[in-house]
N, C-alpha and C. Protein backbone atom coordinates (compact mmCIF):
# COMPACT_ATOMS: atom_id res chain seq x y z
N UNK A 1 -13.03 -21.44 9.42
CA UNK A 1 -13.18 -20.00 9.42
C UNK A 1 -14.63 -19.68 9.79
N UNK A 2 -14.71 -18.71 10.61
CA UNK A 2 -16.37 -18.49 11.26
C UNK A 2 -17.24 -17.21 10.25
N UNK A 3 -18.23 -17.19 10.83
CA UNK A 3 -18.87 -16.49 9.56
C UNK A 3 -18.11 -14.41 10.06
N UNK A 4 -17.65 -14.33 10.96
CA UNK A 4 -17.10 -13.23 11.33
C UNK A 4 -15.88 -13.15 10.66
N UNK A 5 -14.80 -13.61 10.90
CA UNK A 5 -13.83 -13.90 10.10
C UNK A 5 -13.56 -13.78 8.70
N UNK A 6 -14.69 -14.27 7.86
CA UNK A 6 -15.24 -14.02 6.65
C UNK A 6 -15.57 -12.75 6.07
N UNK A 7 -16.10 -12.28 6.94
CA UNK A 7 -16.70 -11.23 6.54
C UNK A 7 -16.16 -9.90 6.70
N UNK A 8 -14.70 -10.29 7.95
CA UNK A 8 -13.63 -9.47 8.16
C UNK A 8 -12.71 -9.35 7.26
N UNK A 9 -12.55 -10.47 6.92
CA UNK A 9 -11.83 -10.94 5.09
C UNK A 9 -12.07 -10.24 4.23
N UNK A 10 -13.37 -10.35 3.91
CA UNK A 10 -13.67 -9.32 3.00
C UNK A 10 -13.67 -8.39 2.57
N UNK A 11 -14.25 -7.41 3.89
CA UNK A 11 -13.97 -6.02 4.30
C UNK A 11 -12.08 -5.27 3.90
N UNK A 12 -11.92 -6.40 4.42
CA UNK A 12 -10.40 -5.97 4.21
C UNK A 12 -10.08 -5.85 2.57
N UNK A 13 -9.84 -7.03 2.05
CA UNK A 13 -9.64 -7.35 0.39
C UNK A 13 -10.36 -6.13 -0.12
N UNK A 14 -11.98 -6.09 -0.11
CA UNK A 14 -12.56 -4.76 -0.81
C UNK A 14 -11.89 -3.87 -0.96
N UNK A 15 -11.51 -3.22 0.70
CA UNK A 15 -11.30 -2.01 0.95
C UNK A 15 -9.52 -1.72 0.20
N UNK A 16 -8.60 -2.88 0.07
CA UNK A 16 -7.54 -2.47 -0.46
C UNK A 16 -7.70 -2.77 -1.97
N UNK A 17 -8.62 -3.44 -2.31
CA UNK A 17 -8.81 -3.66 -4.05
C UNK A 17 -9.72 -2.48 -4.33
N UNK A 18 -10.00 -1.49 -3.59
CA UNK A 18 -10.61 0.05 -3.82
C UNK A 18 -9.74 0.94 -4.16
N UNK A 19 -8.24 0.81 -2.93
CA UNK A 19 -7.10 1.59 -2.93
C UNK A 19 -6.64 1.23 -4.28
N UNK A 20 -6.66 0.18 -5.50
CA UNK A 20 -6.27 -0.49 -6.39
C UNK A 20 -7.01 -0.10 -7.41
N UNK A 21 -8.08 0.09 -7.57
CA UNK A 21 -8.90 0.26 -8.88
C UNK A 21 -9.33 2.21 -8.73
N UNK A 22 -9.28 2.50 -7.45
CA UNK A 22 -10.28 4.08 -7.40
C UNK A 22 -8.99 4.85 -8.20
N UNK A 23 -7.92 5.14 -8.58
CA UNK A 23 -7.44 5.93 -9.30
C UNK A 23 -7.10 5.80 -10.88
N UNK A 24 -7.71 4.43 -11.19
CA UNK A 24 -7.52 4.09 -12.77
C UNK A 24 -8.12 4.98 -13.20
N UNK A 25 -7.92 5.54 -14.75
CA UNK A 25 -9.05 5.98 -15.45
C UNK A 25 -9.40 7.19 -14.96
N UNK A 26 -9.11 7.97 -14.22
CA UNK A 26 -9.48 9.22 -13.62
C UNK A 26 -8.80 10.50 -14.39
N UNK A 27 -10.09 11.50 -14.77
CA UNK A 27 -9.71 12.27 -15.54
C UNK A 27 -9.81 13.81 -14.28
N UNK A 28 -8.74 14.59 -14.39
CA UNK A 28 -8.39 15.70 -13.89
C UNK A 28 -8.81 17.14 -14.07
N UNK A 29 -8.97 17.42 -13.59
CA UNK A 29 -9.56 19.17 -14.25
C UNK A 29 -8.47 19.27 -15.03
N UNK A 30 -6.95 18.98 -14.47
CA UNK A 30 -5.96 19.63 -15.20
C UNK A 30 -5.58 18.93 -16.86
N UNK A 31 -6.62 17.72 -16.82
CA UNK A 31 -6.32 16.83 -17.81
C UNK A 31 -7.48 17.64 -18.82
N UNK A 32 -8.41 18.00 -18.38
CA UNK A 32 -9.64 18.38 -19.11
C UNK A 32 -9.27 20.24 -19.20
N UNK A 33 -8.12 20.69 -19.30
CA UNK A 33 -8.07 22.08 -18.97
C UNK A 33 -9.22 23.29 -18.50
N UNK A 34 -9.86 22.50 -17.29
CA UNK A 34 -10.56 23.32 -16.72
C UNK A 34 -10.60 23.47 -15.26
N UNK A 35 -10.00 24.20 -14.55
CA UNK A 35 -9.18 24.14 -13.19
C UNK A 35 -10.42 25.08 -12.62
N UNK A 36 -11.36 24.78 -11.30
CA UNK A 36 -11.86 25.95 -11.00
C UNK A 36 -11.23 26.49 -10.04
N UNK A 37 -11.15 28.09 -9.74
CA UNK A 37 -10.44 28.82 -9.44
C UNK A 37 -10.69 28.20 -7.21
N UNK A 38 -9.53 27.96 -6.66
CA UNK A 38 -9.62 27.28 -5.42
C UNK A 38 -9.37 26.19 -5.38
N UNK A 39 -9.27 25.19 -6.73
CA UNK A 39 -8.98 23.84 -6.29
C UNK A 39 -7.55 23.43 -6.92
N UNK A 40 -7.22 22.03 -6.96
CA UNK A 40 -5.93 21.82 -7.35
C UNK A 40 -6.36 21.20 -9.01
N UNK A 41 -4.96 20.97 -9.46
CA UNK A 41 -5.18 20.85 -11.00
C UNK A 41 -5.42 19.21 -10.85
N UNK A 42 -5.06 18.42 -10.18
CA UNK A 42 -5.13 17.27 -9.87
C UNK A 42 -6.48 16.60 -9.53
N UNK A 43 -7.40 17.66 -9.12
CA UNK A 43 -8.56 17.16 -9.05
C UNK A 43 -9.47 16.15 -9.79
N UNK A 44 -10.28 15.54 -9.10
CA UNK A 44 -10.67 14.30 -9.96
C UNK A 44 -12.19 15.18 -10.71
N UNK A 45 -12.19 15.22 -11.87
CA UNK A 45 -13.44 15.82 -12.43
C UNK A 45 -14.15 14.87 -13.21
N UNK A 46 -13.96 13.58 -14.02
CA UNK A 46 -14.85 12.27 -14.22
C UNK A 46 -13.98 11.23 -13.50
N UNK A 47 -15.02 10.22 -12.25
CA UNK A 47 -14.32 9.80 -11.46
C UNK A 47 -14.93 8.49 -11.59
N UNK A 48 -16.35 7.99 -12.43
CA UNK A 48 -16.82 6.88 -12.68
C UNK A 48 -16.95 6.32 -11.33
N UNK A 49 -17.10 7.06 -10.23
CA UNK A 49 -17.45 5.93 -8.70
C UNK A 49 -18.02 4.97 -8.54
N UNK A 50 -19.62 4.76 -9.16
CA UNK A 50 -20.23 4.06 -8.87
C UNK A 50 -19.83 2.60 -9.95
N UNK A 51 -19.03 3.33 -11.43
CA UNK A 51 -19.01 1.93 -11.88
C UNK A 51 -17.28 1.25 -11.41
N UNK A 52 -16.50 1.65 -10.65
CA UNK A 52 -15.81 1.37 -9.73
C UNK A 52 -16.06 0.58 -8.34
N UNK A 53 -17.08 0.92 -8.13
CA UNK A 53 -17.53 0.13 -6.85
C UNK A 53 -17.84 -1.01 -6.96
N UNK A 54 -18.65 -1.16 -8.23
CA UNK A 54 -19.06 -2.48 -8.46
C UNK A 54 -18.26 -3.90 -9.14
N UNK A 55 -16.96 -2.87 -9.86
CA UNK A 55 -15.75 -3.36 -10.16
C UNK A 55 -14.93 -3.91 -9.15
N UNK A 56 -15.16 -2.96 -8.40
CA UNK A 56 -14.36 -3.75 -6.88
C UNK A 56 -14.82 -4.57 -5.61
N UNK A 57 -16.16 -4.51 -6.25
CA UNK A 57 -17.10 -5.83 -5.30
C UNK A 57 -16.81 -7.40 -6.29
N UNK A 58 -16.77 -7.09 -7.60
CA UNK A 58 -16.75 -8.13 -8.35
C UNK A 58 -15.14 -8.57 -7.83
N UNK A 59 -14.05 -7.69 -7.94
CA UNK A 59 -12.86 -8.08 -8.02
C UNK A 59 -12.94 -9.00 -6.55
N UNK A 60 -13.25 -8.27 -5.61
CA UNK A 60 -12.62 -8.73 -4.33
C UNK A 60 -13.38 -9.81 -4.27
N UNK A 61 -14.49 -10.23 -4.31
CA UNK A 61 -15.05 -10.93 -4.30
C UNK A 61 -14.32 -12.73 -4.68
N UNK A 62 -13.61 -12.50 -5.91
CA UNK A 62 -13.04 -13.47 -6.52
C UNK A 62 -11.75 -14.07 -5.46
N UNK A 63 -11.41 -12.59 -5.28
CA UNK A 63 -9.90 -12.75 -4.46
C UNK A 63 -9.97 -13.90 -2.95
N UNK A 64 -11.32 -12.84 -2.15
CA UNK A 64 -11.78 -13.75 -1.01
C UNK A 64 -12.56 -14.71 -1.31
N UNK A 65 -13.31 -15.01 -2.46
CA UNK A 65 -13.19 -16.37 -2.50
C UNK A 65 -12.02 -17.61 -2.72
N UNK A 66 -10.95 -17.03 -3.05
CA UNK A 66 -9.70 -17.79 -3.40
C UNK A 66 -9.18 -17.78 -1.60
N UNK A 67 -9.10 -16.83 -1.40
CA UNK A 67 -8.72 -16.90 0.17
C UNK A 67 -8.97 -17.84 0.61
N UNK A 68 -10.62 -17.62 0.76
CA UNK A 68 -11.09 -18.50 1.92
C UNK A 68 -11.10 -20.27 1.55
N UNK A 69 -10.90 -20.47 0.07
CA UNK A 69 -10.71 -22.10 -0.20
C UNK A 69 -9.29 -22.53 0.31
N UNK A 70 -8.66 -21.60 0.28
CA UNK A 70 -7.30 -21.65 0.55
C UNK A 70 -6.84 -22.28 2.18
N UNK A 71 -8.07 -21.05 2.89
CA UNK A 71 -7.60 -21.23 4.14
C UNK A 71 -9.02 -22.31 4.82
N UNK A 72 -9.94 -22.50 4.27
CA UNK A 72 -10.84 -23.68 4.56
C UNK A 72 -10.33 -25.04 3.97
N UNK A 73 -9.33 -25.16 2.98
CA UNK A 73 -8.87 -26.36 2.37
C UNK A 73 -7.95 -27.06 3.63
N UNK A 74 -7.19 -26.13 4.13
CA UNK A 74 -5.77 -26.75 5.43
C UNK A 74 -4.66 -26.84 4.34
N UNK A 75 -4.91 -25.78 3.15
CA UNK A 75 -3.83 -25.81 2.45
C UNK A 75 -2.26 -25.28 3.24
N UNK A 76 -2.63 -24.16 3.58
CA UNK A 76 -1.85 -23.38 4.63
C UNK A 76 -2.72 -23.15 5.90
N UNK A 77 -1.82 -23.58 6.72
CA UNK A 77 -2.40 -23.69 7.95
C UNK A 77 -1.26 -22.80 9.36
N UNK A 78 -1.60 -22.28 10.31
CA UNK A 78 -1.06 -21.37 11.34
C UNK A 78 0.52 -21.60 11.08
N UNK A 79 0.51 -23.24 11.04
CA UNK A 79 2.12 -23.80 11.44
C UNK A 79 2.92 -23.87 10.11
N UNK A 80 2.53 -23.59 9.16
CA UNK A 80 3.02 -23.08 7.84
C UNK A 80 3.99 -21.57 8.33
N UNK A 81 3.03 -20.84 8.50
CA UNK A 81 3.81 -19.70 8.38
C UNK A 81 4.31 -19.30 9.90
N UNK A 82 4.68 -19.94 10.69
CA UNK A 82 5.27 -20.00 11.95
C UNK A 82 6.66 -19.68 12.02
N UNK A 83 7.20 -18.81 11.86
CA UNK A 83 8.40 -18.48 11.30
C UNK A 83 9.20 -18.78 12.47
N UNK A 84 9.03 -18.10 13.27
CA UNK A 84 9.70 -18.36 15.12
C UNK A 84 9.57 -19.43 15.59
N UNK A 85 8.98 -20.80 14.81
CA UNK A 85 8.86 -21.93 15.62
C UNK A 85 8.35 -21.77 16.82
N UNK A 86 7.65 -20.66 17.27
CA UNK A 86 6.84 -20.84 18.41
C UNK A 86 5.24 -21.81 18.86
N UNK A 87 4.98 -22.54 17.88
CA UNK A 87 3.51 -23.57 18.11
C UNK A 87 4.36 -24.99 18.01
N UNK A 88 5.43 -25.03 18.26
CA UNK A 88 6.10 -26.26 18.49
C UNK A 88 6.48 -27.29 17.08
C-alpha cells in the first residue's frame, strides 16, 4: 500500500466514522424547549463538535490501522474478493 493510498484510507474511514459519531448525544432546541423563532425544532443547540472530532480521529484511526495490517499482511488480497473470476 503506497503512502497515497493510506492516506486515502483514512480520509475515507474518518469521514464515515464522523457520519457515525456526529449525531450521538446531540441535544435539540426542541429537546431543551427553546425553539428560536425561524428555525426547526430539530436543531442541534449543544453539539460538543470539537470533542467529537477528536473522538473520531481516535476512532478511525484504530479502524485504519486494522485496515491497513490487514491489507499490508496479504491477508486478503485482490484475488480473494474476485467474485467474477476475472484475474484468472
Amino acid at each position: 500500500m503506497g503512502i497515497t493510498s493510506a492516506i486515502v484510507l483514512y480520509a475515507v474511514v474518518w469521514f464515515l466514522t464522523l457520519l457515525i459519531i456526529a449525531p450521538i448525544r446531540i441535544k435539540t432546541q426542541g429537546d431543551l424547549g427553546e425553539v428560536v423563532p425561524g428555525t426547526h425544532a430539530g436543531s442541534p443547540e449543544i453539539h460538543n463538535l470539537k470533542k467529537k472530532l477528536w473522538i473520531t480521529s481516535g476512532v478511525a484511526f484504530v479502524i485504519w490501522a486494522i485496515l491497513v495490517a490487514v491489507v499490508v499482511s496479504g491477508m486478503i488480497t485482490m484475488r480473494d474478493i474476485d467474485f467474477f473470476n476475472r484475474m484468472g
